[in-house]
C-alpha atoms as a PDB file:
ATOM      1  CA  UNK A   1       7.155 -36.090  53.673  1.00  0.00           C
ATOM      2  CA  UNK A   2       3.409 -36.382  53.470  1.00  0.00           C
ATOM      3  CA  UNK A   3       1.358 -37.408  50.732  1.00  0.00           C
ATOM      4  CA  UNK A   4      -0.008 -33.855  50.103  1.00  0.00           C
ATOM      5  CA  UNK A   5       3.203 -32.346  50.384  1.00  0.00           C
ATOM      6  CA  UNK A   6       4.560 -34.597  47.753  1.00  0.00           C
ATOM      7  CA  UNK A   7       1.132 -34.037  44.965  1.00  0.00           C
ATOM      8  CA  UNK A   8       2.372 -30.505  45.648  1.00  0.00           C
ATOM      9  CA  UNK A   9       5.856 -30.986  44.395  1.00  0.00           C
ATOM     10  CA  UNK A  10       4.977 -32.951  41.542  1.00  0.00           C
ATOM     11  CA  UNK A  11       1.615 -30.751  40.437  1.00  0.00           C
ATOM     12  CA  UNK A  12       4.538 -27.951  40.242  1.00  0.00           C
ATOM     13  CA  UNK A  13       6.832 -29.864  37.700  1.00  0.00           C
ATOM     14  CA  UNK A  14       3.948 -30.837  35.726  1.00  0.00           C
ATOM     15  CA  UNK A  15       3.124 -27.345  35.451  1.00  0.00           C
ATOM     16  CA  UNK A  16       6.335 -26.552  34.584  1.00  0.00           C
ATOM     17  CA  UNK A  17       6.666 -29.112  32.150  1.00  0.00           C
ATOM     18  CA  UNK A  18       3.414 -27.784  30.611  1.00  0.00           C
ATOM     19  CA  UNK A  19       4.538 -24.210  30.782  1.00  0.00           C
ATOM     20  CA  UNK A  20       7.652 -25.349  28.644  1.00  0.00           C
ATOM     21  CA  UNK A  21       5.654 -26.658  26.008  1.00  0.00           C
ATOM     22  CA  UNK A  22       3.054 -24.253  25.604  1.00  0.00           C
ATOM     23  CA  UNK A  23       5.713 -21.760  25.143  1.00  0.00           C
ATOM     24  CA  UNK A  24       7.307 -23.668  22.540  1.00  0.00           C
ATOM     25  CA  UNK A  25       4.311 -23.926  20.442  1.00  0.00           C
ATOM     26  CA  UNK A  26       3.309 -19.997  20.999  1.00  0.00           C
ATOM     27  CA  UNK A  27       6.497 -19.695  19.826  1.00  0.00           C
ATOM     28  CA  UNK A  28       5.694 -21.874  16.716  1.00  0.00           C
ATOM     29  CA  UNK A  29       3.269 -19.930  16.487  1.00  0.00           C
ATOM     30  CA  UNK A  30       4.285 -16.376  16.493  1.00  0.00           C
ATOM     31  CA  UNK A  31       6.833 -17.404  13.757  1.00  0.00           C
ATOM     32  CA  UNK A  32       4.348 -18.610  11.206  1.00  0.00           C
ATOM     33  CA  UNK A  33       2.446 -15.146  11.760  1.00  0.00           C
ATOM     34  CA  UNK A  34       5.916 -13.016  11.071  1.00  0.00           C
ATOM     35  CA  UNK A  35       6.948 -15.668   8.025  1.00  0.00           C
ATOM     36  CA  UNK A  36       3.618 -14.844   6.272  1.00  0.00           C
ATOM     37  CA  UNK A  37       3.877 -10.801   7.150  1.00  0.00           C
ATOM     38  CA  UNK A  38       7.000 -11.216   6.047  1.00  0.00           C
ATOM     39  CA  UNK A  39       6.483 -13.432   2.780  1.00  0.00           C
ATOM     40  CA  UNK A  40       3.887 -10.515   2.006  1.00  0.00           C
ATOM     41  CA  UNK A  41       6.161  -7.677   2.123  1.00  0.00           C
ATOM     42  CA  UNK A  42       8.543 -10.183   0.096  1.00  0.00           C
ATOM     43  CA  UNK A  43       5.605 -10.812  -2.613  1.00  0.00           C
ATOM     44  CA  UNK A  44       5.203  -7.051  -3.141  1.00  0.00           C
ATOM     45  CA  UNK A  45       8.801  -5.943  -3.534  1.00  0.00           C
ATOM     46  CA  UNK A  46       9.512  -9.105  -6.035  1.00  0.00           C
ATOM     47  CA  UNK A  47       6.274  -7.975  -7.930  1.00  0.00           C
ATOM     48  CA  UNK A  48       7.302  -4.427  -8.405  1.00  0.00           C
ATOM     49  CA  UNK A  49      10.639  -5.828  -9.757  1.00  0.00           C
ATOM     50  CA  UNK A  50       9.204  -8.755 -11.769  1.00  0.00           C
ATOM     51  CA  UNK A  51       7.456  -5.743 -13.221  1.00  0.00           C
ATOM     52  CA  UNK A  52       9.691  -3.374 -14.101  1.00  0.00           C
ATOM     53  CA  UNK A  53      11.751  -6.796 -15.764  1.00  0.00           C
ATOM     54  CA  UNK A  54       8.656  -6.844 -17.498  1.00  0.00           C
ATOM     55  CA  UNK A  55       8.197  -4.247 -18.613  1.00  0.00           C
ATOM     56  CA  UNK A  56      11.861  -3.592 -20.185  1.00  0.00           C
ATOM     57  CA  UNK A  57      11.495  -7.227 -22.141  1.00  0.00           C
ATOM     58  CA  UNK A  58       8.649  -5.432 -23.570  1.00  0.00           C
ATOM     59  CA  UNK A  59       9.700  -2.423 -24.734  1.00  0.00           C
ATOM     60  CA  UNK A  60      13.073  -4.490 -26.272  1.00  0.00           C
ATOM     61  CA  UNK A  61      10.593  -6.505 -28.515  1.00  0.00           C
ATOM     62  CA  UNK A  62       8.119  -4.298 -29.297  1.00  0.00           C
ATOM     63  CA  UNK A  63       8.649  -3.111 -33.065  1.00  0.00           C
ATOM     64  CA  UNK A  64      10.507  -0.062 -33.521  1.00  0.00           C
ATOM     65  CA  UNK A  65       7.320   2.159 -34.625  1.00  0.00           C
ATOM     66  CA  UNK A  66       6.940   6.186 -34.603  1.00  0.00           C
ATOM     67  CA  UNK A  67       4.889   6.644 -31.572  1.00  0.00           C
ATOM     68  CA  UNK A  68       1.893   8.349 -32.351  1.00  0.00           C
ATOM     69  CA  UNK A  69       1.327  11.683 -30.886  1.00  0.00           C
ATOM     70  CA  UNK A  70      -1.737  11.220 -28.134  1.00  0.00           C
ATOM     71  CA  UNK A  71      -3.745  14.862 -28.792  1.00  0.00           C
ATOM     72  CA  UNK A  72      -2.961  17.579 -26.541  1.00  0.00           C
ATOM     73  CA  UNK A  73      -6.600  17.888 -25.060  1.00  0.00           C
ATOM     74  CA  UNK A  74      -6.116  14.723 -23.504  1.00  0.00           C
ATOM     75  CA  UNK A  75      -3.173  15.331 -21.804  1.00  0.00           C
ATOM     76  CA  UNK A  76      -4.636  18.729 -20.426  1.00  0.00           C
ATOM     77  CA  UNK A  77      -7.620  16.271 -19.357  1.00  0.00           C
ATOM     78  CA  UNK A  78      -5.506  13.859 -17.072  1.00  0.00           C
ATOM     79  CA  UNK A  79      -2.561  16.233 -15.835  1.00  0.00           C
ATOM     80  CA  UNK A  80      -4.211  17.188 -13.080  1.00  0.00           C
ATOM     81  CA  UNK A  81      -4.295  13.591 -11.531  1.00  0.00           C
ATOM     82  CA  UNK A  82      -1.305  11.947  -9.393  1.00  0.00           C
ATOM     83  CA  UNK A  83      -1.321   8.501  -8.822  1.00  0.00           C
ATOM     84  CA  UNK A  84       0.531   7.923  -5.773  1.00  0.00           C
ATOM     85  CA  UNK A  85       2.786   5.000  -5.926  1.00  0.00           C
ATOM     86  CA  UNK A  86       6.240   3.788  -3.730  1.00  0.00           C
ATOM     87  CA  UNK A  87       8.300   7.336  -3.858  1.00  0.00           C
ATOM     88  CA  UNK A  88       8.505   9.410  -0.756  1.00  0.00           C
ATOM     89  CA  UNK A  89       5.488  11.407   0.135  1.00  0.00           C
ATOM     90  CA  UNK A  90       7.135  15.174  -0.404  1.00  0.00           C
ATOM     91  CA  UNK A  91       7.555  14.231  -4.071  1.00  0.00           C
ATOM     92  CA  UNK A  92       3.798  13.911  -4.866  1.00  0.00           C
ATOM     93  CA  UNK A  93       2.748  17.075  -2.170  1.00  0.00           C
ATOM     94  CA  UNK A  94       5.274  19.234  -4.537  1.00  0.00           C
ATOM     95  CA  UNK A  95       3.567  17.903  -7.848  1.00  0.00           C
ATOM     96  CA  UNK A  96       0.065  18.635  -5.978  1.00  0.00           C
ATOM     97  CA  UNK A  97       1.325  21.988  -4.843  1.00  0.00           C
ATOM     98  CA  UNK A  98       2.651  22.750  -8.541  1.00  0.00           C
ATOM     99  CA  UNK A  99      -0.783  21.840 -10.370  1.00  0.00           C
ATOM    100  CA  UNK A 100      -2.268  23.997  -7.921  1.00  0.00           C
ATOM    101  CA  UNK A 101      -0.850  26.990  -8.507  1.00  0.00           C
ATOM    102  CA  UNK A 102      -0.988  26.494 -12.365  1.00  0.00           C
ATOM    103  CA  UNK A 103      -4.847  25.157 -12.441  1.00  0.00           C
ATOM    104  CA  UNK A 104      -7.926  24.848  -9.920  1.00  0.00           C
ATOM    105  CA  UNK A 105      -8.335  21.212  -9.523  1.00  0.00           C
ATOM    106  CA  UNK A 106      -5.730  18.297  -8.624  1.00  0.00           C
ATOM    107  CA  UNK A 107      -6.530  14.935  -7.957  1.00  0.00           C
ATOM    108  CA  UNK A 108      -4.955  12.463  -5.916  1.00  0.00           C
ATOM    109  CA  UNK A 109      -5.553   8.717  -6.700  1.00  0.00           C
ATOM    110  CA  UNK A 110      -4.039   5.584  -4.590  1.00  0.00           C
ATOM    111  CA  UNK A 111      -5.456   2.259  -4.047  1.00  0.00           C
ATOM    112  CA  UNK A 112      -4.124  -0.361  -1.773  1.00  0.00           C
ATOM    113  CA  UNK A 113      -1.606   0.518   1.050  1.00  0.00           C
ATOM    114  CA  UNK A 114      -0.759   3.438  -0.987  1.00  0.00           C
ATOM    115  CA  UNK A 115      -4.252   4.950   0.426  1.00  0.00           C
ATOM    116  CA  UNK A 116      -2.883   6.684   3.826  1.00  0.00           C
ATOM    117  CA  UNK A 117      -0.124   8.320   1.900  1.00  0.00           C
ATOM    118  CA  UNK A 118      -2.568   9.582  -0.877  1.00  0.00           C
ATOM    119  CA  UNK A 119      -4.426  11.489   2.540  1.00  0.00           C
ATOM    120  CA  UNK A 120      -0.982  12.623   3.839  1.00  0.00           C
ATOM    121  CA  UNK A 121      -0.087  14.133   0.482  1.00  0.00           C
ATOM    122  CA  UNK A 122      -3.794  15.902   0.369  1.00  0.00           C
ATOM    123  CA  UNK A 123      -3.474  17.116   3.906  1.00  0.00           C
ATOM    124  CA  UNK A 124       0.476  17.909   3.524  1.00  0.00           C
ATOM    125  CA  UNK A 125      -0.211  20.328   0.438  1.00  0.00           C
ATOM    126  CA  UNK A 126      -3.828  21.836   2.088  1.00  0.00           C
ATOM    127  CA  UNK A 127      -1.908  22.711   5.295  1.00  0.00           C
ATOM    128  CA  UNK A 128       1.488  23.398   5.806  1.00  0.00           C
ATOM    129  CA  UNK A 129       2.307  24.417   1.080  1.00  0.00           C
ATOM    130  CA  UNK A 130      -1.092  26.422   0.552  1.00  0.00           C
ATOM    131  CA  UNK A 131      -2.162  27.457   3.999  1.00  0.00           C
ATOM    132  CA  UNK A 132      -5.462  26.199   3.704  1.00  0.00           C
ATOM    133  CA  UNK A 133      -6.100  28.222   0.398  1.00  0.00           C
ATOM    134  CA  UNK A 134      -7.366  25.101  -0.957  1.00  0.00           C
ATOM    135  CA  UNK A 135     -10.454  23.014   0.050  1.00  0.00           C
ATOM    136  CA  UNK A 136     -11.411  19.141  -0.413  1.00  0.00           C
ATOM    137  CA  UNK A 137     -13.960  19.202  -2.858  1.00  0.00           C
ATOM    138  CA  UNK A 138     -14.687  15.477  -2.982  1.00  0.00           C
ATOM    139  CA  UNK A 139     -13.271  11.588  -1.600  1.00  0.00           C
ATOM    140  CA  UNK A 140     -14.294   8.950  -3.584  1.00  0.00           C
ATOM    141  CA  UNK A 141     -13.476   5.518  -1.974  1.00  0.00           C
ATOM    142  CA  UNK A 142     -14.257   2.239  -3.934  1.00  0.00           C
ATOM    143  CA  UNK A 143     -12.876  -1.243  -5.007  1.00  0.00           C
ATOM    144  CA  UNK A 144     -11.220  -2.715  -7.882  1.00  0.00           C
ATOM    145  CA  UNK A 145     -10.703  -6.110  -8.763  1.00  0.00           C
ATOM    146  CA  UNK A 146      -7.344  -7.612  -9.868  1.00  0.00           C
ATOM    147  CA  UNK A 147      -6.802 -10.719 -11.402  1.00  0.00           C
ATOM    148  CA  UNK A 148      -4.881 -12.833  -8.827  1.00  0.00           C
ATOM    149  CA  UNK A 149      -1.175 -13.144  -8.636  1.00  0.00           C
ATOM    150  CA  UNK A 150      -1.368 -17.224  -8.102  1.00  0.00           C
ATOM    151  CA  UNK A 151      -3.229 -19.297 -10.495  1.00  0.00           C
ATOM    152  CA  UNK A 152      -6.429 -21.417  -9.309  1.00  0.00           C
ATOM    153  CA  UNK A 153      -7.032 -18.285  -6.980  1.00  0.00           C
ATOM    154  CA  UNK A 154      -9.436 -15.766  -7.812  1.00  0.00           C
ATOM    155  CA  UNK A 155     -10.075 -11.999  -8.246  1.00  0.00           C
ATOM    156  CA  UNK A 156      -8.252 -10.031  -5.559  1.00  0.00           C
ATOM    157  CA  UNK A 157     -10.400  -6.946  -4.301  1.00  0.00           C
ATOM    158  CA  UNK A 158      -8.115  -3.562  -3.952  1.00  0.00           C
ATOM    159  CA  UNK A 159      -9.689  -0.494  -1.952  1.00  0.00           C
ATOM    160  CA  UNK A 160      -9.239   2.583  -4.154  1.00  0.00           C
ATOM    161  CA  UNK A 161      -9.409   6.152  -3.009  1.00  0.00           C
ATOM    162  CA  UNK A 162      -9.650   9.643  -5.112  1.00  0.00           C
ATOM    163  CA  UNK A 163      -9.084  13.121  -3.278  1.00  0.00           C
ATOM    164  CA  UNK A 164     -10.208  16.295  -5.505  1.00  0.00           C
ATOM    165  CA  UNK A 165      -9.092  19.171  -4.232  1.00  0.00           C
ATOM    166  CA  UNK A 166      -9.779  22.597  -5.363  1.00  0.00           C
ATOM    167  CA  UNK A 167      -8.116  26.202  -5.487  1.00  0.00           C
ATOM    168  CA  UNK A 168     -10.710  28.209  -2.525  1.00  0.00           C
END
């Protein structure tokens, strides 16, 4: 066997060798992504039910007092906005699709990863429920900022989106 022949031979199980452990640490790699993705989608579902916890430990403490009744012009104010939150998207185009045919205006507020099913529900009730019988009168987009979940961290920005949509 000649010298050449032989570099050949071991240039190839070097490279193989190499191969091996580059695809072990891609594969380190990849995992760490999906742990955090998945540590996200974790942190959201345990807030929501932290919350809800929450907010039953509060309403078992707070005194037992009369509520007093909010004035009816308020109420007329705000019941034309939907805050879209975790149900299914149908729920929220029927509550659209009901304010609609009782009033002229409905809004539609989301912020977060709620926003694409806030424009589903607007485009969902405009097209196939009122056969386009009802126009987008305004999108406001914006930010908020939320106080952060972990302490030392600060102010967590949230994208916000409003739809208006009007009776045409």
């Amino acid at each position: 066997m000649s010298k050449k022949v032989a570099k050949e031979e071991v240039k190839e199980e070097v490279k193989e060798e190499v191969k091996e452990e580059v695809k072990e640490e891609v594969k380190e790699e990849v995992k760490e992504e999906v742990r955090e993705e998945v540590r996200e989608e974790v942190r959201e579902e345990v807030r929501e039910e932290v919350r809800e916890e929450v907010r039953e430990e509060v309403k078992e403490e707070a005194p037992k007092e009369t509520p007093k009744p909010k004035p009816k012009t308020e109420y007329r104010e705000q019941s034309h906005i939907i805050y879209i939150g975790k149900k299914p998207t149908i729920s929220y185009v029927l509550v659209a699709v009901t304010i609609l045919n009782k009033r002229d205006k409905c809004a539609i507020q989301a912020r977060g990863r709620q926003i694409s099913k806030a424009v589903d529900v607007a485009e969902i009730a405009r097209r196939k429920f009122l056969q386009d019988s009802v126009v987008i009168d305004k999108v406001v987009i914006g930010s908020e900022e939320l106080p952060s979940d972990i302490e030392g961290y600060g102010p967590k920005t949230v994208s916000t989106i409003e739809i208006v949509l009007l009776k045409g």
